[in-house]
Protein backbone atom coordinates (compact mmCIF):
# COMPACT_ATOMS: atom_id res chain seq x y z
CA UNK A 1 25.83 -6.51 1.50
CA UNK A 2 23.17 -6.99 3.86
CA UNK A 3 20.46 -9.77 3.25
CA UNK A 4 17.39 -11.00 4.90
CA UNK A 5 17.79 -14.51 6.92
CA UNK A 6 15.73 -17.26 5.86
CA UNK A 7 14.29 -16.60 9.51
CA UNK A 8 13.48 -13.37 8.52
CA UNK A 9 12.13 -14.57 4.73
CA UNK A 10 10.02 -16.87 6.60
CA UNK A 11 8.12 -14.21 8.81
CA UNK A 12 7.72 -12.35 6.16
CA UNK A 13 6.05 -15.07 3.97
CA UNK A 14 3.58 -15.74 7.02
CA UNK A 15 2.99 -11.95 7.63
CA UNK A 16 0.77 -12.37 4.03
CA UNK A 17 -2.13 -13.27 5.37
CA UNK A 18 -2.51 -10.45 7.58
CA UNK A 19 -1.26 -8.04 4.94
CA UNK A 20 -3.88 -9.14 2.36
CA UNK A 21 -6.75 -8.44 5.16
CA UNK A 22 -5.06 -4.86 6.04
CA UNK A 23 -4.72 -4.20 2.01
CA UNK A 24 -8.67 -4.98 1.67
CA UNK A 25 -9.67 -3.44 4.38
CA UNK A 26 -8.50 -0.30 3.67
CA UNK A 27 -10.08 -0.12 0.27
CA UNK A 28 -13.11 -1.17 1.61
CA UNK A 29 -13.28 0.75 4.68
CA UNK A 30 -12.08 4.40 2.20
CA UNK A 31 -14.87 3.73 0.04
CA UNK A 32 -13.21 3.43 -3.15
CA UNK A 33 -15.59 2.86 -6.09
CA UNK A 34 -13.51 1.77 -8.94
CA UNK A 35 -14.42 3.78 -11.90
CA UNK A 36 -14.46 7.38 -10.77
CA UNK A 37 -10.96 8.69 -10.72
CA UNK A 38 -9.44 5.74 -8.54
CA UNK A 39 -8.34 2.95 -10.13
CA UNK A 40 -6.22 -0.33 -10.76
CA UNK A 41 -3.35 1.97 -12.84
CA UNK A 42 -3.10 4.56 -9.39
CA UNK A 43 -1.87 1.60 -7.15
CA UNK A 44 0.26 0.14 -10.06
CA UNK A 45 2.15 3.31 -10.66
CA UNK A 46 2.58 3.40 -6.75
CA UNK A 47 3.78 0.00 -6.97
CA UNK A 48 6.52 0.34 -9.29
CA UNK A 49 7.40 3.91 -7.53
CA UNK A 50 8.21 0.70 -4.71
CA UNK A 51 9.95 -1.74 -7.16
CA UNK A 52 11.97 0.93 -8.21
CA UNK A 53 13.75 1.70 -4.27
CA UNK A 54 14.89 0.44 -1.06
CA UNK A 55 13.72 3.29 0.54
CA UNK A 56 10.25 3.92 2.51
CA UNK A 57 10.31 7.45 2.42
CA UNK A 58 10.29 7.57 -1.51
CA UNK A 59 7.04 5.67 -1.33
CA UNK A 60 5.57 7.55 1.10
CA UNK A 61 7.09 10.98 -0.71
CA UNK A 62 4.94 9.51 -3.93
CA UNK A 63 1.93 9.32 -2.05
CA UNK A 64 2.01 12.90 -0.68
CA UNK A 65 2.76 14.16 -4.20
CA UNK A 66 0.14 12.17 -5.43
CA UNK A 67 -2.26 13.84 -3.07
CA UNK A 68 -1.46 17.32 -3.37
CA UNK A 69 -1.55 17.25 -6.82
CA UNK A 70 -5.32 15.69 -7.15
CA UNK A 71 -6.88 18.82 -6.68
CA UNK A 72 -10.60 17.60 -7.34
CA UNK A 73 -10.09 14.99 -4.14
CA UNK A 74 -11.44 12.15 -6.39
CA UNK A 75 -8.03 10.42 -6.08
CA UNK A 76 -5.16 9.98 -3.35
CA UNK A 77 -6.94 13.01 -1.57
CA UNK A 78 -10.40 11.55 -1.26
CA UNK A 79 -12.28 11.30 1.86
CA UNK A 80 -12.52 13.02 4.78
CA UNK A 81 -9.44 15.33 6.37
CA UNK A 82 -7.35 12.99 8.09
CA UNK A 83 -8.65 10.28 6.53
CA UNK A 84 -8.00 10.84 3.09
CA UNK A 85 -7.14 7.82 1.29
CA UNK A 86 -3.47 8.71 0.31
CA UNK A 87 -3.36 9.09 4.58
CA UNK A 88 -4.88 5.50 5.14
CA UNK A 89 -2.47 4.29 2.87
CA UNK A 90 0.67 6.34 4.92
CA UNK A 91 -0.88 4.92 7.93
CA UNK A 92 -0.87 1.19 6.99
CA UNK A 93 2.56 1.69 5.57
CA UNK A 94 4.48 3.64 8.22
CA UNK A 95 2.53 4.46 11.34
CA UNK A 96 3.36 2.22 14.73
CA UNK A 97 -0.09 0.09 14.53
CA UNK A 98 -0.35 0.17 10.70
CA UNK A 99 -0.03 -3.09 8.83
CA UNK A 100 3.48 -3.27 7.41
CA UNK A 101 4.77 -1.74 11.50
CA UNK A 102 2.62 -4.66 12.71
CA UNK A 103 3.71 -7.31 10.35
CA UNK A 104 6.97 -5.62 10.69
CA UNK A 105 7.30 -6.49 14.57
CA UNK A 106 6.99 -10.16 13.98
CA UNK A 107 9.78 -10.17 11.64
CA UNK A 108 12.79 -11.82 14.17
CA UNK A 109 16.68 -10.37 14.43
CA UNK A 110 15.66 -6.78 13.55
CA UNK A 111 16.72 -4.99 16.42
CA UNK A 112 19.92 -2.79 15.69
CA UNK A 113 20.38 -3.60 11.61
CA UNK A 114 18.98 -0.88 10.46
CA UNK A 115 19.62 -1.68 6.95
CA UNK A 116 18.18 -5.60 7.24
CA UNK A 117 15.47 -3.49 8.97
CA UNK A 118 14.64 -1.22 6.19
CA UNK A 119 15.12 -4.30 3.69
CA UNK A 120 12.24 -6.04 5.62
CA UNK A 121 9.92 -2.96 5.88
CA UNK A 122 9.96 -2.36 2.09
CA UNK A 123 9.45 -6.00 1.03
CA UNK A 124 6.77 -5.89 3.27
CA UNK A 125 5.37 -2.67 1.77
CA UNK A 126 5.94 -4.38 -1.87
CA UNK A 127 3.66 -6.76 -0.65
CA UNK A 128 0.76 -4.51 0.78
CA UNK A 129 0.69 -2.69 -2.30
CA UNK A 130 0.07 -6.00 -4.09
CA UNK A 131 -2.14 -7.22 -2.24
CA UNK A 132 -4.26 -3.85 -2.66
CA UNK A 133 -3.36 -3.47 -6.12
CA UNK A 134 -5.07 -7.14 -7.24
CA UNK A 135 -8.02 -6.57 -4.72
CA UNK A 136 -8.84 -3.04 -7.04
CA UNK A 137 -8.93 -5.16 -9.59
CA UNK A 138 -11.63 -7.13 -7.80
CA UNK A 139 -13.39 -4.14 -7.23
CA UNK A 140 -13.46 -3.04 -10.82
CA UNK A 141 -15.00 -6.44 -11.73
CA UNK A 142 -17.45 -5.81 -8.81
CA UNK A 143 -18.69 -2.41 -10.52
CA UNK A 144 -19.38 -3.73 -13.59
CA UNK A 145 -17.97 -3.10 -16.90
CA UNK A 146 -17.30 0.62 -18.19
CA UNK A 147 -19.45 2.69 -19.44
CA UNK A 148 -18.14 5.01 -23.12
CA UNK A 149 -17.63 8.54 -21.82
CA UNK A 150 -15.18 6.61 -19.30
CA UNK A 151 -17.83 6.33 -16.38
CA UNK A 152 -19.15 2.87 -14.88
């Protein structure tokens, strides 16, 4: 069975830092204001959809569905077209120039594994999610506790 190198472990661990910045920066830069419809349990469910495969394209499937189904574009769908937040997240997960292809690309021995490949993209991914996941949790502290009715 195919395993990551320590090599390839250690990239990985120092592709982080960037990772965290790319995960907050999104957020930020979408606009998300914990409290409406977006929240802390959105990401988690996205990150277990991750826990639960080796497979980028099942993340990135559970992102789409996620979109097309939030049919007030409070959620996944928010934001402008093309720039809907479900998209910023498919772009910083899959897209040559997102975060995970970028942290990706500094990740040595890749080149003709496809499997170690695909192992490496999705712990990556794990990671980004993370990262984004705790930082909405930031952001919920930064709103201010809820209001009854369920608003902030």
């Amino acid at each position: 069975m195919a395993s990551l190198s320590p090599a390839q472990r250690r990239a990985i661990d120092l592709a982080k830092e960037g990772l965290v910045v790319a995960a907050e920066e999104l957020l930020r830069d979408a606009g998300v204001a914990p409290g409406r419809d977006f929240g802390h349990s959105q990401l988690r469910n996205l990150v277990a959809v991750a826990t639960e495969t080796e497979s980028p394209a099942v993340v990135l499937n559970f992102i789409r569905y996620q979109m097309g189904r939030d049919d007030k574009h409070r959620n996944w769908s928010q934001g402008p077209e093309s720039q809907r937040l479900g998209d910023r997240f498919i772009a910083a997960l899959h897209k040559e120039g997102g975060a995970v292809a970028t942290a990706l690309a500094k990740v040595p021995e890749l080149e003709g594994n496809a499997i170690v490949q695909q192992l490496a993209r999705m712990e990556l991914i794990r990671y980004f999610l993370g990262f984004a996941t705790r930082y909405m949790k930031y952001l919920e502290l930064q709103a201010g506790p809820a209001r009854k009715g369920g608003g902030r």
